[in-house]
Structures are given as C-alpha cells and as structure tokens.
C-alpha atoms as a PDB file:
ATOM      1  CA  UNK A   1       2.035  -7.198  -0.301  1.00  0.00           C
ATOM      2  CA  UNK A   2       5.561  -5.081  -0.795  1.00  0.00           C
ATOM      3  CA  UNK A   3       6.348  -4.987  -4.366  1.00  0.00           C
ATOM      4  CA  UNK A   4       7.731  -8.214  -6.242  1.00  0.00           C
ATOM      5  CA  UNK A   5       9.068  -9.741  -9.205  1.00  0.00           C
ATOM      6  CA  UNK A   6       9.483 -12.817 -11.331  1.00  0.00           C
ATOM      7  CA  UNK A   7      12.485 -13.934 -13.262  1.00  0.00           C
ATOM      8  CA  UNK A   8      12.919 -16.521 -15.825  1.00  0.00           C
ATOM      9  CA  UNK A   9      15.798 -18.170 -16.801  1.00  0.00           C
ATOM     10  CA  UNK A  10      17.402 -20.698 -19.166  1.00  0.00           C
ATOM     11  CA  UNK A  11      18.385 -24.093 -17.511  1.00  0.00           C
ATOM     12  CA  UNK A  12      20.429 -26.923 -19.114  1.00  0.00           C
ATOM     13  CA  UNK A  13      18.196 -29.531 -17.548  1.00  0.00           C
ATOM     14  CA  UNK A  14      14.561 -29.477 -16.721  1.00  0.00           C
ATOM     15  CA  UNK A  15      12.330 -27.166 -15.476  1.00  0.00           C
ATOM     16  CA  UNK A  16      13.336 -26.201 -12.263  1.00  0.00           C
ATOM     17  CA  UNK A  17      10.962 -23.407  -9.514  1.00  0.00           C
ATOM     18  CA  UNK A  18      12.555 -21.361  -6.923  1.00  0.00           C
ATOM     19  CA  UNK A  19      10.730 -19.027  -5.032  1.00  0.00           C
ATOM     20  CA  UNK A  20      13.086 -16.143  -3.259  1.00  0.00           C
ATOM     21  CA  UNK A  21      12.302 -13.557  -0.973  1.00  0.00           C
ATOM     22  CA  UNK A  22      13.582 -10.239  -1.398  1.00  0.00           C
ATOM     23  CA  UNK A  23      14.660  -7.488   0.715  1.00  0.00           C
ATOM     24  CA  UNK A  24      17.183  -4.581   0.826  1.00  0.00           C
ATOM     25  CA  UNK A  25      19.378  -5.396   3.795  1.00  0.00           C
ATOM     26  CA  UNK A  26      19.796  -9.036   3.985  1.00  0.00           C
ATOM     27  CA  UNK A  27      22.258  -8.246   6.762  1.00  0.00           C
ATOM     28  CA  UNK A  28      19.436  -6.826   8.985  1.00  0.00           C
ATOM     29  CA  UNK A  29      16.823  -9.193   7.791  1.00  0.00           C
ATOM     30  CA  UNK A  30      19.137 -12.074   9.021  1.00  0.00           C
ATOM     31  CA  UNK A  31      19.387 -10.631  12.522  1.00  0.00           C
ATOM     32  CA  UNK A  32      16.059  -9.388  13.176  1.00  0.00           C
ATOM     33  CA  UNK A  33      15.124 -13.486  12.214  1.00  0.00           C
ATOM     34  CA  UNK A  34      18.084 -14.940  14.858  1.00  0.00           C
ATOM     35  CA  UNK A  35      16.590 -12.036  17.320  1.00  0.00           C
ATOM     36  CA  UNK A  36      13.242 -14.260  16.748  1.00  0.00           C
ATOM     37  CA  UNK A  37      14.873 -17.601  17.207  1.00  0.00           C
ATOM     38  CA  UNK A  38      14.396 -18.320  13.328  1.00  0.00           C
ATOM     39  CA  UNK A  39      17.285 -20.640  11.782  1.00  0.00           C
ATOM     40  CA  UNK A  40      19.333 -19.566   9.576  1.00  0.00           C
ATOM     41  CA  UNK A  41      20.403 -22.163   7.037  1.00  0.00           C
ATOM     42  CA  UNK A  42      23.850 -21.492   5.864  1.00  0.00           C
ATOM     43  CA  UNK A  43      26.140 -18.284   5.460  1.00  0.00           C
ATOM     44  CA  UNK A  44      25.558 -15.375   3.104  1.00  0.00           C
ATOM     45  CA  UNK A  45      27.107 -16.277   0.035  1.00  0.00           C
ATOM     46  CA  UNK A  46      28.111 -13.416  -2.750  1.00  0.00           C
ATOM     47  CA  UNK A  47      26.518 -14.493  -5.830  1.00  0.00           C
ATOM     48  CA  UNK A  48      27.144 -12.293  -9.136  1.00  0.00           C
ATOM     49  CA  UNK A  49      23.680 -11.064  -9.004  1.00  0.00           C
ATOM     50  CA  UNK A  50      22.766 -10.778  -5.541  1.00  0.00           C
ATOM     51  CA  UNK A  51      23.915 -12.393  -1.876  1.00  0.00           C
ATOM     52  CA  UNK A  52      21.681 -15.118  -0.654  1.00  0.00           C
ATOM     53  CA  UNK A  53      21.124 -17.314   2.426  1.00  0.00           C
ATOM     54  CA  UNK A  54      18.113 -18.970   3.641  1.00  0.00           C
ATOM     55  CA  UNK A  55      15.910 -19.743   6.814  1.00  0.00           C
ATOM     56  CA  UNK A  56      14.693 -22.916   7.972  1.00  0.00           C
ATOM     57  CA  UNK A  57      10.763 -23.625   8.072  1.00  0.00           C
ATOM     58  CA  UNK A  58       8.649 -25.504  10.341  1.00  0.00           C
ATOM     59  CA  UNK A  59       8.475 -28.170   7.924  1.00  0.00           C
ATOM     60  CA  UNK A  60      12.128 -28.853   7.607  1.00  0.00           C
ATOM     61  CA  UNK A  61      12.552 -26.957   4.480  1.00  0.00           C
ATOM     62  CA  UNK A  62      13.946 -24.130   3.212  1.00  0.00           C
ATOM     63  CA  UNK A  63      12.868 -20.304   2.294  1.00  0.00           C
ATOM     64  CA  UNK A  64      15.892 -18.390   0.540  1.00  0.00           C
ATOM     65  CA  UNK A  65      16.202 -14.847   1.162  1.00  0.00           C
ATOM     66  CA  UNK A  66      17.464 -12.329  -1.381  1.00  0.00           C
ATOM     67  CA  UNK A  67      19.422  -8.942  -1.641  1.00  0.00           C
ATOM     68  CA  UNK A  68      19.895  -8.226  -5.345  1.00  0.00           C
ATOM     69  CA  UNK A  69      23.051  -6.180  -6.626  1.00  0.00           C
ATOM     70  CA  UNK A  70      21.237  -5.086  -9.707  1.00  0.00           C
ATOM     71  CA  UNK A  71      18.814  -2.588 -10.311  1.00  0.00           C
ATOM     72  CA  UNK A  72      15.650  -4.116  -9.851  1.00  0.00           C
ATOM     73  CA  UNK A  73      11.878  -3.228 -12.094  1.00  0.00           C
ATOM     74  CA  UNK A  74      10.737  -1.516  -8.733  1.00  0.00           C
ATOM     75  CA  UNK A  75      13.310   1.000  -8.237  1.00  0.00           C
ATOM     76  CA  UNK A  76      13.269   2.225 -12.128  1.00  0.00           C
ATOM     77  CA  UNK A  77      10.856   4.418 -11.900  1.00  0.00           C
END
C-alpha cells in the first residue's frame, strides 16, 4: 500500500465517514481513469485544502479522489 493518512474533523451534526483517495496529480489520475473507460463523477472543484472529484463504482456509488494543497505527514520528513 502507498503511504496514507487519516484526518479528523469537527462536524456540526453527526458523525459523518468519508473515505478519499489521494494522489499527486489529480489531473493525470483523471485521464489515465477516462483512458480506462472509468466515469468520472463531476468536475474538479478547488476546495481550500485540496481539489477533488470523484469516479463512479460498479455499484452506483461514489469513490472521491484527492490532490491536497497542503503539506501532507508523508512529505515532512
């Protein structure tokens, strides 16, 4: 497995799971999954703390995918 991390957050409501996958490039990520006929669920959207899209499952749902514009625990060596 490549290296990972977990983040917790406040919420004003209830508890609430995502599960993200990272990478460096979403950019490249996104068209090396439409090269594979994978679905990509929306545009890249600029969040404050990293851009985001996701890609559609077998199962109807949804996986996001996630380039961080922070430093992440990994690269602080």
């Amino acid at each position: 497995m490549p290296r990972a991390e977990v983040a917790v957050h406040p919420t004003d409501g209830g508890p609430k799971h995502e599960f993200y996958l990272m990478c460096d490039d979403l950019d490249a990520v996104c068209a090396q999954l439409a090269e594979r006929g994978a679905e990509l669920t929306g545009v890249v959207t600029e969040e404050r703390w990293g851009r985001v899209t996701a890609v559609r499952l077998a199962s109807g749902s949804e996986l996001p995918l996630y380039q961080p514009l922070h430093p992440v625990a990994h690269s602080l060596d």
